[in-house]
PDB file of N, CA and C in Angstrom:
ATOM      1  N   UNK A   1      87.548  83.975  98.880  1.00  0.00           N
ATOM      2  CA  UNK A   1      86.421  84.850  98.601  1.00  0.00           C
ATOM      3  C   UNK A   1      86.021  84.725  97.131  1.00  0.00           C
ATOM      4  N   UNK A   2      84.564  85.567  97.057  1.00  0.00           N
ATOM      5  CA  UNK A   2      84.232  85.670  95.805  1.00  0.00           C
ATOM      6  C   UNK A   2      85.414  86.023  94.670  1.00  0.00           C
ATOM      7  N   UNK A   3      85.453  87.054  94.629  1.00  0.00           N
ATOM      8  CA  UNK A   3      86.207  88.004  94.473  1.00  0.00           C
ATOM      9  C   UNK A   3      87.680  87.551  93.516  1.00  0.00           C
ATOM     10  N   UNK A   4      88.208  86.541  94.809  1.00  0.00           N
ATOM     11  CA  UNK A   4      89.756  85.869  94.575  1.00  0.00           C
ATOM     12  C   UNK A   4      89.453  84.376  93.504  1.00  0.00           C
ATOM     13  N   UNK A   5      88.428  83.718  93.721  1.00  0.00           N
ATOM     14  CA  UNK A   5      88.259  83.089  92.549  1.00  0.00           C
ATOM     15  C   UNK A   5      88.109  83.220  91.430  1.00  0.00           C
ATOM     16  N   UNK A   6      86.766  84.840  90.836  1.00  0.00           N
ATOM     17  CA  UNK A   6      87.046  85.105  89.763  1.00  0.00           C
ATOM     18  C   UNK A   6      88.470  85.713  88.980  1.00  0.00           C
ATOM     19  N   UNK A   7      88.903  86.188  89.964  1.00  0.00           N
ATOM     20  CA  UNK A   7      90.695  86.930  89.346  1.00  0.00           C
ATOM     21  C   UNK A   7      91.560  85.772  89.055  1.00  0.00           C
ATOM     22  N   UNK A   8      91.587  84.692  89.740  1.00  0.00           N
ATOM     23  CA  UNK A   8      92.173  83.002  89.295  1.00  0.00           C
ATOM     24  C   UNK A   8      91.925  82.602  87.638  1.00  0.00           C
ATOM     25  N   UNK A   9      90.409  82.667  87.702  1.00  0.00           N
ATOM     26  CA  UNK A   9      89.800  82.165  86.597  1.00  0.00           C
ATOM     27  C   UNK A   9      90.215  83.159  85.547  1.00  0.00           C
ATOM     28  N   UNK A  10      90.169  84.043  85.905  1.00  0.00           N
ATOM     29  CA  UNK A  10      90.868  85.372  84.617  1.00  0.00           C
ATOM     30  C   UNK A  10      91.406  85.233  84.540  1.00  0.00           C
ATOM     31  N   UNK A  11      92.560  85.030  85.097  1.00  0.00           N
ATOM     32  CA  UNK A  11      93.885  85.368  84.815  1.00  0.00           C
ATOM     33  C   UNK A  11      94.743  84.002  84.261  1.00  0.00           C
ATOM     34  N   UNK A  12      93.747  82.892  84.122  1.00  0.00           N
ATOM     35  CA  UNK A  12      93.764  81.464  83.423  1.00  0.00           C
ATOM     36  C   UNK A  12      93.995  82.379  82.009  1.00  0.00           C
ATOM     37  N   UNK A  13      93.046  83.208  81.308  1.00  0.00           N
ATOM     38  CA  UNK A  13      93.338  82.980  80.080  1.00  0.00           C
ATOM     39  C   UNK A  13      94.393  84.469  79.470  1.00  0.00           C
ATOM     40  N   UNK A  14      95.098  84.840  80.302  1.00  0.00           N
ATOM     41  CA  UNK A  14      96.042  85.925  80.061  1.00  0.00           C
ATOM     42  C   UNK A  14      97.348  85.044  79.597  1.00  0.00           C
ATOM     43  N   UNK A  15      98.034  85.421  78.738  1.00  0.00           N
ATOM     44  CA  UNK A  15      99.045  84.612  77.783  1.00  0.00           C
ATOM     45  C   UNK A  15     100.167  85.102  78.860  1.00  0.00           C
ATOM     46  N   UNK A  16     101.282  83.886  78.204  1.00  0.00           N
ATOM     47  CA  UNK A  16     102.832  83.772  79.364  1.00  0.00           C
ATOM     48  C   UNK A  16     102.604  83.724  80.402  1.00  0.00           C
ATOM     49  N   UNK A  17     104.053  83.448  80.984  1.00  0.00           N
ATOM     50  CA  UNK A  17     104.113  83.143  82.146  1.00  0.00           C
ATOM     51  C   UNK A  17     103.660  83.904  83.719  1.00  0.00           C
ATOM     52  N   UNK A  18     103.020  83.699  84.070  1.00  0.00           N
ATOM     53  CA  UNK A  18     102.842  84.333  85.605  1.00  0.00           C
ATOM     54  C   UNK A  18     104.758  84.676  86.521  1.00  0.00           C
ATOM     55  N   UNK A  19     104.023  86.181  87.146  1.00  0.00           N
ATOM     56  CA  UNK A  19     105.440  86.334  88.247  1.00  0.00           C
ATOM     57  C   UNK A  19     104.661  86.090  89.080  1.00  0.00           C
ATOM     58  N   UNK A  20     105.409  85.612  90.424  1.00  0.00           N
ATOM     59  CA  UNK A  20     104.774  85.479  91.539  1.00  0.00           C
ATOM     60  C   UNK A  20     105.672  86.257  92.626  1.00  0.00           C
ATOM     61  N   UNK A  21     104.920  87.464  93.644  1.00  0.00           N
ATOM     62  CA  UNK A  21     105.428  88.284  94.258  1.00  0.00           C
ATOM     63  C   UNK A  21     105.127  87.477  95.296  1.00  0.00           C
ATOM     64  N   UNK A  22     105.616  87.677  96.912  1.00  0.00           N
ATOM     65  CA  UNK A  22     105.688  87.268  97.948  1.00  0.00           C
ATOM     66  C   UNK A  22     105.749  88.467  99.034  1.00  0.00           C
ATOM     67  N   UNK A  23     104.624  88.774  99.656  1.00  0.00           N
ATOM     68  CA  UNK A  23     104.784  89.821 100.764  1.00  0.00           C
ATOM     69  C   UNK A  23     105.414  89.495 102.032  1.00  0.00           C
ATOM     70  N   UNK A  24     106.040  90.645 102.393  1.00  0.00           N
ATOM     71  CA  UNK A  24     106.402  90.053 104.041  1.00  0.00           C
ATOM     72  C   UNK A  24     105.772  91.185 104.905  1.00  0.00           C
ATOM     73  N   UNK A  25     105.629  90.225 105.537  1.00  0.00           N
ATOM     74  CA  UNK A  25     104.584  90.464 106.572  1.00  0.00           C
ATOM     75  C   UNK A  25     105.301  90.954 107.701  1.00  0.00           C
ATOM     76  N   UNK A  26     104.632  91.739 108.823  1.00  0.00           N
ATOM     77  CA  UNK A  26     105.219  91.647 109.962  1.00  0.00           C
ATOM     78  C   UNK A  26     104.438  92.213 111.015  1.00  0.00           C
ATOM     79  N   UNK A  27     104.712  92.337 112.558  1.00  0.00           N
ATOM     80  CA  UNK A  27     104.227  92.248 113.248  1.00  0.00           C
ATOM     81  C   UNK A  27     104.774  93.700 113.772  1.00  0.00           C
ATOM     82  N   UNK A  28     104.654  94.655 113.980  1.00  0.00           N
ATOM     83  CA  UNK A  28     105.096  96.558 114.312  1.00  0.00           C
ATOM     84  C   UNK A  28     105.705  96.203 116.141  1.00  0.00           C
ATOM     85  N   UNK A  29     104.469  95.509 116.539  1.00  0.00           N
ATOM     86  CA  UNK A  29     104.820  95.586 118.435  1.00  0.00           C
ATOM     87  C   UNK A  29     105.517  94.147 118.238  1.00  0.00           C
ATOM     88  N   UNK A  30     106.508  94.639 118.929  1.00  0.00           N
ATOM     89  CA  UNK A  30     107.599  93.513 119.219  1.00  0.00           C
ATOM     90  C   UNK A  30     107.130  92.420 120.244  1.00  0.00           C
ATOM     91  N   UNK A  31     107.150  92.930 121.037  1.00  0.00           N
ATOM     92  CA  UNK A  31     106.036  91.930 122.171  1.00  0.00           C
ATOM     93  C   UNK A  31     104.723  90.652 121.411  1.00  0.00           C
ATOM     94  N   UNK A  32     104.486  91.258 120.895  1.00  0.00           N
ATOM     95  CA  UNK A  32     103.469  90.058 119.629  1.00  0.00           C
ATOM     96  C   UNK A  32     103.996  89.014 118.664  1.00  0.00           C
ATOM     97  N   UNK A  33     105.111  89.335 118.624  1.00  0.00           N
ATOM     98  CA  UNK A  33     105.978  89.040 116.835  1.00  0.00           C
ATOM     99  C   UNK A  33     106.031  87.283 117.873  1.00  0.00           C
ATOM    100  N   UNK A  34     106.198  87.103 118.567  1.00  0.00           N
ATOM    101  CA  UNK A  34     105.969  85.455 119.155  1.00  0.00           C
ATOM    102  C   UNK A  34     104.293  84.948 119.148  1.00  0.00           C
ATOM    103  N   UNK A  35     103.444  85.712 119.437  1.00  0.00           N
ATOM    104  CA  UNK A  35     102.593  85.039 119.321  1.00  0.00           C
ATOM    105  C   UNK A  35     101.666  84.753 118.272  1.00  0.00           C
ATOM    106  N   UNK A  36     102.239  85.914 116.772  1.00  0.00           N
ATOM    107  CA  UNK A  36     101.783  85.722 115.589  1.00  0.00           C
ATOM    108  C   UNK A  36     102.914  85.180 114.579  1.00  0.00           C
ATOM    109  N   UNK A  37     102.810  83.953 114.065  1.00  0.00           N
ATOM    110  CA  UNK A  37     104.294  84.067 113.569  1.00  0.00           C
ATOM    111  C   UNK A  37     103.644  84.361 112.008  1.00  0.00           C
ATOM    112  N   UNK A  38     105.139  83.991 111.610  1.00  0.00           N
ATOM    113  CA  UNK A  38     104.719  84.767 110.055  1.00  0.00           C
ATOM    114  C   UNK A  38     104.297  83.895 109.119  1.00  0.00           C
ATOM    115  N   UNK A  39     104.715  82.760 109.089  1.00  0.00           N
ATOM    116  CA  UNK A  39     103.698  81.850 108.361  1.00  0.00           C
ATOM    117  C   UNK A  39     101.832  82.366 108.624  1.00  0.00           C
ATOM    118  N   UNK A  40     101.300  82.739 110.265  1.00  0.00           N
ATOM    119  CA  UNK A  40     100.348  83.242 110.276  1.00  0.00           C
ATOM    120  C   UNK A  40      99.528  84.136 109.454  1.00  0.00           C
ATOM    121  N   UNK A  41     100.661  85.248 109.893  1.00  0.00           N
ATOM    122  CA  UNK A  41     100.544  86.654 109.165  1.00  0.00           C
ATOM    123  C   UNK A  41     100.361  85.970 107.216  1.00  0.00           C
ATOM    124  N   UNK A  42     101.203  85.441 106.906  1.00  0.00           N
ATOM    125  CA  UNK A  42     100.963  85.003 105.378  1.00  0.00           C
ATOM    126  C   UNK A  42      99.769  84.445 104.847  1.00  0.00           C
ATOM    127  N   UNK A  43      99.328  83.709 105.729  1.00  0.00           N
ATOM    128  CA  UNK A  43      97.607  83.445 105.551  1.00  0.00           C
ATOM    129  C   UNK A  43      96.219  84.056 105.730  1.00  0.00           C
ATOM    130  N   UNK A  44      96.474  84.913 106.346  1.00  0.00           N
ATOM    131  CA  UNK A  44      95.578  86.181 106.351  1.00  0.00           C
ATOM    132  C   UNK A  44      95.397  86.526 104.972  1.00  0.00           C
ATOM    133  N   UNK A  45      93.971  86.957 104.855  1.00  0.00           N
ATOM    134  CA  UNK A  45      93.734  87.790 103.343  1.00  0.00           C
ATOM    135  C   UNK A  45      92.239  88.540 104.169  1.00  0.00           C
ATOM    136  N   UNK A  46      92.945  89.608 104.639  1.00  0.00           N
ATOM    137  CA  UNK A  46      92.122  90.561 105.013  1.00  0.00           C
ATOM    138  C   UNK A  46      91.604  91.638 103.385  1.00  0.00           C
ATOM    139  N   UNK A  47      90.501  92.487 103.731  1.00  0.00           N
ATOM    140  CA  UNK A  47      89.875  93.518 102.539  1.00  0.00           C
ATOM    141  C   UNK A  47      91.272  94.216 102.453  1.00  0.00           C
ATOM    142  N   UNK A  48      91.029  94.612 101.404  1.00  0.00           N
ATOM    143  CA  UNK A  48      91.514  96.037 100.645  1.00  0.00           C
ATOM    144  C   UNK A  48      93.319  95.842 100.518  1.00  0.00           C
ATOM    145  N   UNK A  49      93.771  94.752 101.029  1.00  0.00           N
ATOM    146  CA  UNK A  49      95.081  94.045 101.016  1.00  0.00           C
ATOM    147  C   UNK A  49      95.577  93.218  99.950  1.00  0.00           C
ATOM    148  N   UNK A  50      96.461  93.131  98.951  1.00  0.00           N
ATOM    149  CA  UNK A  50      96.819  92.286  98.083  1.00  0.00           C
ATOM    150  C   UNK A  50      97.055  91.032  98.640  1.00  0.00           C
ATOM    151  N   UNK A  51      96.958  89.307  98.639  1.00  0.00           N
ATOM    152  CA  UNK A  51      97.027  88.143  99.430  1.00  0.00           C
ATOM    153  C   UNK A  51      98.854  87.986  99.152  1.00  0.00           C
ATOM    154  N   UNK A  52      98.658  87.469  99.793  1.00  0.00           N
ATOM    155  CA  UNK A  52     100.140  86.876 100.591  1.00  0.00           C
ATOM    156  C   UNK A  52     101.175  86.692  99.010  1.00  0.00           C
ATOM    157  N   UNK A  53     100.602  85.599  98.479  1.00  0.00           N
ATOM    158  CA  UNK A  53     101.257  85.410  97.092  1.00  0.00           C
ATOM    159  C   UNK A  53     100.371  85.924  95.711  1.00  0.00           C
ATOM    160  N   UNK A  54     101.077  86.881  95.647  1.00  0.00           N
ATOM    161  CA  UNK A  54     100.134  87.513  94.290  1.00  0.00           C
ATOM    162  C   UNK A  54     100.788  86.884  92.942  1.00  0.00           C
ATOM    163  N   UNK A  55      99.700  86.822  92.016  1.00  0.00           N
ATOM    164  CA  UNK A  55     100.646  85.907  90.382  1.00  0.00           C
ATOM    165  C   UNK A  55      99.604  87.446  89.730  1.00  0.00           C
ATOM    166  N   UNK A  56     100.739  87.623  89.149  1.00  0.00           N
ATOM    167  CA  UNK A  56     100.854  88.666  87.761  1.00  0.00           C
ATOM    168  C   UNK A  56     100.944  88.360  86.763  1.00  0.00           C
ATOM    169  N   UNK A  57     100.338  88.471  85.330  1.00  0.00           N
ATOM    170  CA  UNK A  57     100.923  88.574  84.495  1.00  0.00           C
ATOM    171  C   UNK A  57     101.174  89.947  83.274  1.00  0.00           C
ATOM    172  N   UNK A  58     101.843  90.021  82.304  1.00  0.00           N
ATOM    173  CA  UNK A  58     101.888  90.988  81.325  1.00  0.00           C
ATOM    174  C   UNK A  58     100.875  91.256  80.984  1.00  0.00           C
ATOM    175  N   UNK A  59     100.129  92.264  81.236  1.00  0.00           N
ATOM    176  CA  UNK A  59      99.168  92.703  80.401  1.00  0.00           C
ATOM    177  C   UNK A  59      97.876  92.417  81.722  1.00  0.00           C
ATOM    178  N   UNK A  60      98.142  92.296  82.940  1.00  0.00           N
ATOM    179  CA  UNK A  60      97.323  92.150  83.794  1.00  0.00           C
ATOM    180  C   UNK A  60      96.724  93.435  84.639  1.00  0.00           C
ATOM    181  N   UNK A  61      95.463  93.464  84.460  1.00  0.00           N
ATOM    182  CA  UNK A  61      94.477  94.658  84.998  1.00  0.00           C
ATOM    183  C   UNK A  61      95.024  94.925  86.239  1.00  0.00           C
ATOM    184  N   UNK A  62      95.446  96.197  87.167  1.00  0.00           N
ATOM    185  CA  UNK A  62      95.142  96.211  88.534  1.00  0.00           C
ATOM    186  C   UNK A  62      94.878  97.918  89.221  1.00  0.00           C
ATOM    187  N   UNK A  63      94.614  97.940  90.773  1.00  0.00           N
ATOM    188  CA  UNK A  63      94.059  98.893  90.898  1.00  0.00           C
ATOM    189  C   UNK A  63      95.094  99.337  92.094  1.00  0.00           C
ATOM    190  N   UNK A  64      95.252 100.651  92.191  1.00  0.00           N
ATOM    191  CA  UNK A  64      96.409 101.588  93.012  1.00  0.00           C
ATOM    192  C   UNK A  64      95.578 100.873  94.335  1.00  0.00           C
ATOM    193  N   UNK A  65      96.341 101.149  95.239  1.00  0.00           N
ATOM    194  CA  UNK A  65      95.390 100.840  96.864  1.00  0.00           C
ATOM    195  C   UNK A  65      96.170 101.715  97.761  1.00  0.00           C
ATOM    196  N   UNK A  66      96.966 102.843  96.777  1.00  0.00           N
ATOM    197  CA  UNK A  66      97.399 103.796  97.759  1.00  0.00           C
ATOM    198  C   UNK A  66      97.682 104.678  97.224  1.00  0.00           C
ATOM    199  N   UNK A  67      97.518 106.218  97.414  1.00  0.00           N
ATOM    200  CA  UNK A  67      97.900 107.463  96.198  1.00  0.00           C
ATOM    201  C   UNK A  67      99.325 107.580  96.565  1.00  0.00           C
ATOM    202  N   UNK A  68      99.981 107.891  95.629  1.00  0.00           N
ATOM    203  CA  UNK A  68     101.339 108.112  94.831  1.00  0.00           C
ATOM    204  C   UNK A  68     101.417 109.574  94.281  1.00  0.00           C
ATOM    205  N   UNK A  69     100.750 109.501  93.470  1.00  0.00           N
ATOM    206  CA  UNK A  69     100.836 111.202  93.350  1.00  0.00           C
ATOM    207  C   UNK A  69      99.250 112.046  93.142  1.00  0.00           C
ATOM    208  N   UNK A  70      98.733 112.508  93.896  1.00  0.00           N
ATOM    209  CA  UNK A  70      97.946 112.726  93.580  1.00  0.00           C
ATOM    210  C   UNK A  70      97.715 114.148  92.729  1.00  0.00           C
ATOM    211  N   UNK A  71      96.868 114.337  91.597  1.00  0.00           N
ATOM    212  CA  UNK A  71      95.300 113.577  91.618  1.00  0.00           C
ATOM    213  C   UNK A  71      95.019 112.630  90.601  1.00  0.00           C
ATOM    214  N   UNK A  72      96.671 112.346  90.006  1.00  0.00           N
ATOM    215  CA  UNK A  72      96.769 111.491  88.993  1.00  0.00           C
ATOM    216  C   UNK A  72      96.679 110.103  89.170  1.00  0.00           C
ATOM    217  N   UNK A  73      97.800 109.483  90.263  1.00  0.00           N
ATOM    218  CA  UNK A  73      98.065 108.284  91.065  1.00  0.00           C
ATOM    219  C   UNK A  73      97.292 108.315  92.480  1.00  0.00           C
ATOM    220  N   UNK A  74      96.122 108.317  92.072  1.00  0.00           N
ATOM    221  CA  UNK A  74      95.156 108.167  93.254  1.00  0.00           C
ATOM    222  C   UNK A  74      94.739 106.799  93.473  1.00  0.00           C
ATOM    223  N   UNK A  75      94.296 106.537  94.771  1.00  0.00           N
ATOM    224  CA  UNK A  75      94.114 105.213  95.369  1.00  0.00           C
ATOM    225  C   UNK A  75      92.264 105.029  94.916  1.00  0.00           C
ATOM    226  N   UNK A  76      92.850 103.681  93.981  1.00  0.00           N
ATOM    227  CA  UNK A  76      91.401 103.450  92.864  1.00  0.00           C
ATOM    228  C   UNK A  76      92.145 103.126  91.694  1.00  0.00           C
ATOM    229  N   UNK A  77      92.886 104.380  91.342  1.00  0.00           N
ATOM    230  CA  UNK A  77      93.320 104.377  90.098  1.00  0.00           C
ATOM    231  C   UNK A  77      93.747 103.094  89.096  1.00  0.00           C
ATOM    232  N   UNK A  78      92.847 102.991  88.006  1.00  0.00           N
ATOM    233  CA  UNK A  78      93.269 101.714  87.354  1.00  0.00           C
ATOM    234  C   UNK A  78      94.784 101.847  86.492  1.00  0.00           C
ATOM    235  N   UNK A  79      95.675 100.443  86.696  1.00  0.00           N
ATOM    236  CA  UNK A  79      96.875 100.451  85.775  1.00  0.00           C
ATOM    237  C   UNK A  79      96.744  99.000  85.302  1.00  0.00           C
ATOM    238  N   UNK A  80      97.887  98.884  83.763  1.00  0.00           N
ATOM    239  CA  UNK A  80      98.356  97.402  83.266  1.00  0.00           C
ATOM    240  C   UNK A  80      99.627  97.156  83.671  1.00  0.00           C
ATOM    241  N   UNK A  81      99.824  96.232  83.897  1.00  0.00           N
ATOM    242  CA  UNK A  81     100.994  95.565  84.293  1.00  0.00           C
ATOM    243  C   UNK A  81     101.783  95.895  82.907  1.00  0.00           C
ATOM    244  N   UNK A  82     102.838  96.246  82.820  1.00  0.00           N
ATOM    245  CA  UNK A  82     103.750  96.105  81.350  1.00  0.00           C
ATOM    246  C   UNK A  82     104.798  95.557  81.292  1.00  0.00           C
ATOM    247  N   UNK A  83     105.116  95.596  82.218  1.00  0.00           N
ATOM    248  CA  UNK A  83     106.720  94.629  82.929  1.00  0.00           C
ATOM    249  C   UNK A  83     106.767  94.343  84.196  1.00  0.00           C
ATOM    250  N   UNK A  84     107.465  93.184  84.210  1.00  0.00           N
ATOM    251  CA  UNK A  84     107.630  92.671  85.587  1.00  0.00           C
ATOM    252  C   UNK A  84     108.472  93.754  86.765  1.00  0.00           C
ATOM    253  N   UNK A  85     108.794  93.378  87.578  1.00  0.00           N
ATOM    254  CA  UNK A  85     109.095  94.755  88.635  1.00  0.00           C
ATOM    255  C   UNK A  85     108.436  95.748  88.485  1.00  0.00           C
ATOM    256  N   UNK A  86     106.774  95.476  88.344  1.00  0.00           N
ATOM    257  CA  UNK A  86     105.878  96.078  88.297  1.00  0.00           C
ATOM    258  C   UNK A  86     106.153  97.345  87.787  1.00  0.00           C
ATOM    259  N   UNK A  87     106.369  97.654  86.802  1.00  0.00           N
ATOM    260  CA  UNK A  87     106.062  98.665  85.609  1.00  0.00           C
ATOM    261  C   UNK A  87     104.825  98.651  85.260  1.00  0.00           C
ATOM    262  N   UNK A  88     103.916  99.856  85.512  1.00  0.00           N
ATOM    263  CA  UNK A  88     102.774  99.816  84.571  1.00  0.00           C
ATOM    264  C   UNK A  88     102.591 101.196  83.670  1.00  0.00           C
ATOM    265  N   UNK A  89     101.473 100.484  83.363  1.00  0.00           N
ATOM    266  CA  UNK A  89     101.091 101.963  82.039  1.00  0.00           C
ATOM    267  C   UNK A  89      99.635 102.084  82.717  1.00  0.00           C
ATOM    268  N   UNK A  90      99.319 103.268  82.957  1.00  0.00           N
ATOM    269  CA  UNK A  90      98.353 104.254  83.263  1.00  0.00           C
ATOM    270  C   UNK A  90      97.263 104.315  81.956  1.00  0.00           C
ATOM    271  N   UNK A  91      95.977 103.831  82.420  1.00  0.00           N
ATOM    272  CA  UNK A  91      95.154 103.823  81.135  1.00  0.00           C
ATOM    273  C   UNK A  91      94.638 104.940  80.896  1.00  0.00           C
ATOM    274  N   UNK A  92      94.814 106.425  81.891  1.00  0.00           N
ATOM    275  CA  UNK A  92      93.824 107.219  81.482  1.00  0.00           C
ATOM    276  C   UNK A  92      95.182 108.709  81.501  1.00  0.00           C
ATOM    277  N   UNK A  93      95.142 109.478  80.901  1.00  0.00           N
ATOM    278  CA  UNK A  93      95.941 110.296  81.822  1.00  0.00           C
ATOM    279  C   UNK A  93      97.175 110.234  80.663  1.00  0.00           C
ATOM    280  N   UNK A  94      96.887 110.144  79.515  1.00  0.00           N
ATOM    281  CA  UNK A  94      97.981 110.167  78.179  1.00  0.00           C
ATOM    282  C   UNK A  94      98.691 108.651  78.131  1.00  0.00           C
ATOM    283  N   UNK A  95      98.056 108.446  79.073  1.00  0.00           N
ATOM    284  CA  UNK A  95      98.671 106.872  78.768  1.00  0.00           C
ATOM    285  C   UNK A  95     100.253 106.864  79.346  1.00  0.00           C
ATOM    286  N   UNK A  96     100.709 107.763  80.360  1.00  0.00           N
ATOM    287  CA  UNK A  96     102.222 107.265  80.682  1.00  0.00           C
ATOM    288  C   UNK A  96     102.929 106.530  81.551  1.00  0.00           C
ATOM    289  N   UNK A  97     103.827 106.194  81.165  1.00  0.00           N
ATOM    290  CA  UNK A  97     104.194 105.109  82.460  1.00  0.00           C
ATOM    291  C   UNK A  97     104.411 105.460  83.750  1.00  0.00           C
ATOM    292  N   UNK A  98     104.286 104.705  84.684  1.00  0.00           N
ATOM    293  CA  UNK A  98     104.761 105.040  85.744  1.00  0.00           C
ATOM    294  C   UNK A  98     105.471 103.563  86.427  1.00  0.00           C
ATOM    295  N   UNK A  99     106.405 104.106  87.492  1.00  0.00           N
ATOM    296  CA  UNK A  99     106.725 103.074  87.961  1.00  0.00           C
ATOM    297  C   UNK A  99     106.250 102.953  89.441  1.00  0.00           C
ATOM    298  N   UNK A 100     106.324 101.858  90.552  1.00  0.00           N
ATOM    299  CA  UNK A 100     105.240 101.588  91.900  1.00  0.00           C
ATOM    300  C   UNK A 100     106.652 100.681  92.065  1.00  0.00           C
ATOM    301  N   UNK A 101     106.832 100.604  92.859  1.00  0.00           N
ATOM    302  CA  UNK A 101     107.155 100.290  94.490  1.00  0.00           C
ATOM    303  C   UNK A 101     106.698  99.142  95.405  1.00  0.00           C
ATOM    304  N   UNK A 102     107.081  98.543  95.860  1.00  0.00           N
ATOM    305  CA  UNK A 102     105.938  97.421  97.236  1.00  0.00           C
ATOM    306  C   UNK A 102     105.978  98.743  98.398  1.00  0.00           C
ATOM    307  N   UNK A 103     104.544  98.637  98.456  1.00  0.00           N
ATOM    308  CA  UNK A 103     104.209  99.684  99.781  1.00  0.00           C
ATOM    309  C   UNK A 103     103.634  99.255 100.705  1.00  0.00           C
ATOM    310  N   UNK A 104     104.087  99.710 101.904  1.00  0.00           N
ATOM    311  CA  UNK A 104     103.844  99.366 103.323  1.00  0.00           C
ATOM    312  C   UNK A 104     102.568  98.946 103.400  1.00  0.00           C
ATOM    313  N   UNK A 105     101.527  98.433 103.427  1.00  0.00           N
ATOM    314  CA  UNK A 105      99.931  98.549 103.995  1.00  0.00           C
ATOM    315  C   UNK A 105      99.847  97.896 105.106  1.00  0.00           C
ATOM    316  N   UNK A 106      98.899  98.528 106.075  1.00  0.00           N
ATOM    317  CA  UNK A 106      97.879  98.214 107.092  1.00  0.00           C
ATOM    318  C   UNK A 106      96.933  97.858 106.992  1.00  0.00           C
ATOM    319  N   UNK A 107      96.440  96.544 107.475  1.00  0.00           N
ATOM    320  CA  UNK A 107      94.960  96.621 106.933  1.00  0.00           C
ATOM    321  C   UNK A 107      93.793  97.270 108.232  1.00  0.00           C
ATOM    322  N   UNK A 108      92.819  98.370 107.652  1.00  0.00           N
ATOM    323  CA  UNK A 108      92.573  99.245 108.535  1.00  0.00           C
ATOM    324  C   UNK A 108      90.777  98.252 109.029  1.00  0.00           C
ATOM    325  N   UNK A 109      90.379  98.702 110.143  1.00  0.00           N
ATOM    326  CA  UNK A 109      88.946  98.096 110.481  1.00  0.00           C
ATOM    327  C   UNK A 109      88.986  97.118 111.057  1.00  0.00           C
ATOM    328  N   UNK A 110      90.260  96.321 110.860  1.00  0.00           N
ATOM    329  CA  UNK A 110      90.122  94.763 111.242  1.00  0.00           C
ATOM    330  C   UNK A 110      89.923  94.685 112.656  1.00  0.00           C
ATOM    331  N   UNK A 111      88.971  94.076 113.210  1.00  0.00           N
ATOM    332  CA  UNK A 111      88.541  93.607 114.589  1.00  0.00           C
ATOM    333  C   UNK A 111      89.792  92.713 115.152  1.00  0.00           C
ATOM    334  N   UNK A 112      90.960  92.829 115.370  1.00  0.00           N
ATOM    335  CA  UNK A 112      91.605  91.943 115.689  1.00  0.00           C
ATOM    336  C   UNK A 112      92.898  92.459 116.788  1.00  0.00           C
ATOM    337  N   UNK A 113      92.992  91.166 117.395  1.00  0.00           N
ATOM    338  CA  UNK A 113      93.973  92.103 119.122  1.00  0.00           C
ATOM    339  C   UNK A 113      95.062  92.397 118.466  1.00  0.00           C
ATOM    340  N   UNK A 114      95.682  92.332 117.083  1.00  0.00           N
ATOM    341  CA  UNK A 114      96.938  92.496 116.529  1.00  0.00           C
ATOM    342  C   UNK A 114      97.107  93.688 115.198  1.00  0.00           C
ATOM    343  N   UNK A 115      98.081  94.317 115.016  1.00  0.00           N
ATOM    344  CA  UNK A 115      97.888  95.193 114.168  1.00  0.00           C
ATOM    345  C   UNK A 115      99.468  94.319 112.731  1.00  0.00           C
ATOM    346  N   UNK A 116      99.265  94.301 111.893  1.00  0.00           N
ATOM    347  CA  UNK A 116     100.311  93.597 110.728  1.00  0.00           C
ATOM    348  C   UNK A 116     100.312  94.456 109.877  1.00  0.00           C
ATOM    349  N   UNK A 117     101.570  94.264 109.423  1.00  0.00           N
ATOM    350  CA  UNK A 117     101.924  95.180 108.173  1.00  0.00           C
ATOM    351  C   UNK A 117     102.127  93.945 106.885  1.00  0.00           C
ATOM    352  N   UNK A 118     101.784  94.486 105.277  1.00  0.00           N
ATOM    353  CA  UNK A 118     102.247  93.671 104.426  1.00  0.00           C
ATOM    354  C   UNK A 118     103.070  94.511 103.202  1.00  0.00           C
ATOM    355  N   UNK A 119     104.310  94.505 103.046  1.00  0.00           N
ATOM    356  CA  UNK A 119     104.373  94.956 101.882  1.00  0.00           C
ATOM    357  C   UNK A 119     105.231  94.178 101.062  1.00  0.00           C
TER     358      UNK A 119
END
């Protein structure tokens, strides 16, 4: 997508090294988990979903996609990356840290005979 090329090209000129996270995917109805395998599921890049292999770096822009605490850690909410094992710092809100988690997501709307989880 649009979208995933310009964040490539950005994130070209962010200094050090990139982490690279890896989601796992999975399939909820057992009965399916054969006919989607997970290499599948990994190639999917449905909306509102982080892609399969995300590259981070220090000091890299990103946005909540799920509330945590609300009305502070609301889903929108912009953070910086500050450390790897995703530590960020909160730009608005005194500026404090918080720490995040890999969280479950669904991707919701999708027209499709299968329902996947990525976190």
């Amino acid at each position: 997508s649009t979208v995933s090329k310009i964040n490539e090209q950005l994130l070209q000129y962010l200094p050090g090294s990139p982490h690279i996270y890896k989601s796992v995917d999975t399939i909820p109805d057992t009965e399916d988990v054969v006919n989607y395998p997970t290499e599948f599921l990994n190639s999917l890049d449905p909306l509102g979903l982080p892609p399969h292999r995300l590259e981070l770096y220090v000091g890299t822009p990103v946005m909540l996609l799920r509330s945590l605490d609300p009305p502070t850690l609301c889903n929108g909410a912009r953070l910086v990356v500050k450390k790897m094992m995703l530590q960020v710092t909160l730009r608005m809100w005194k500026r404090r840290d918080v720490f995040t988690l890999r969280i479950p997501l669904i991707p919701m709307g999708a027209e499709t005979p299968y329902t996947f989880r990525r976190v």
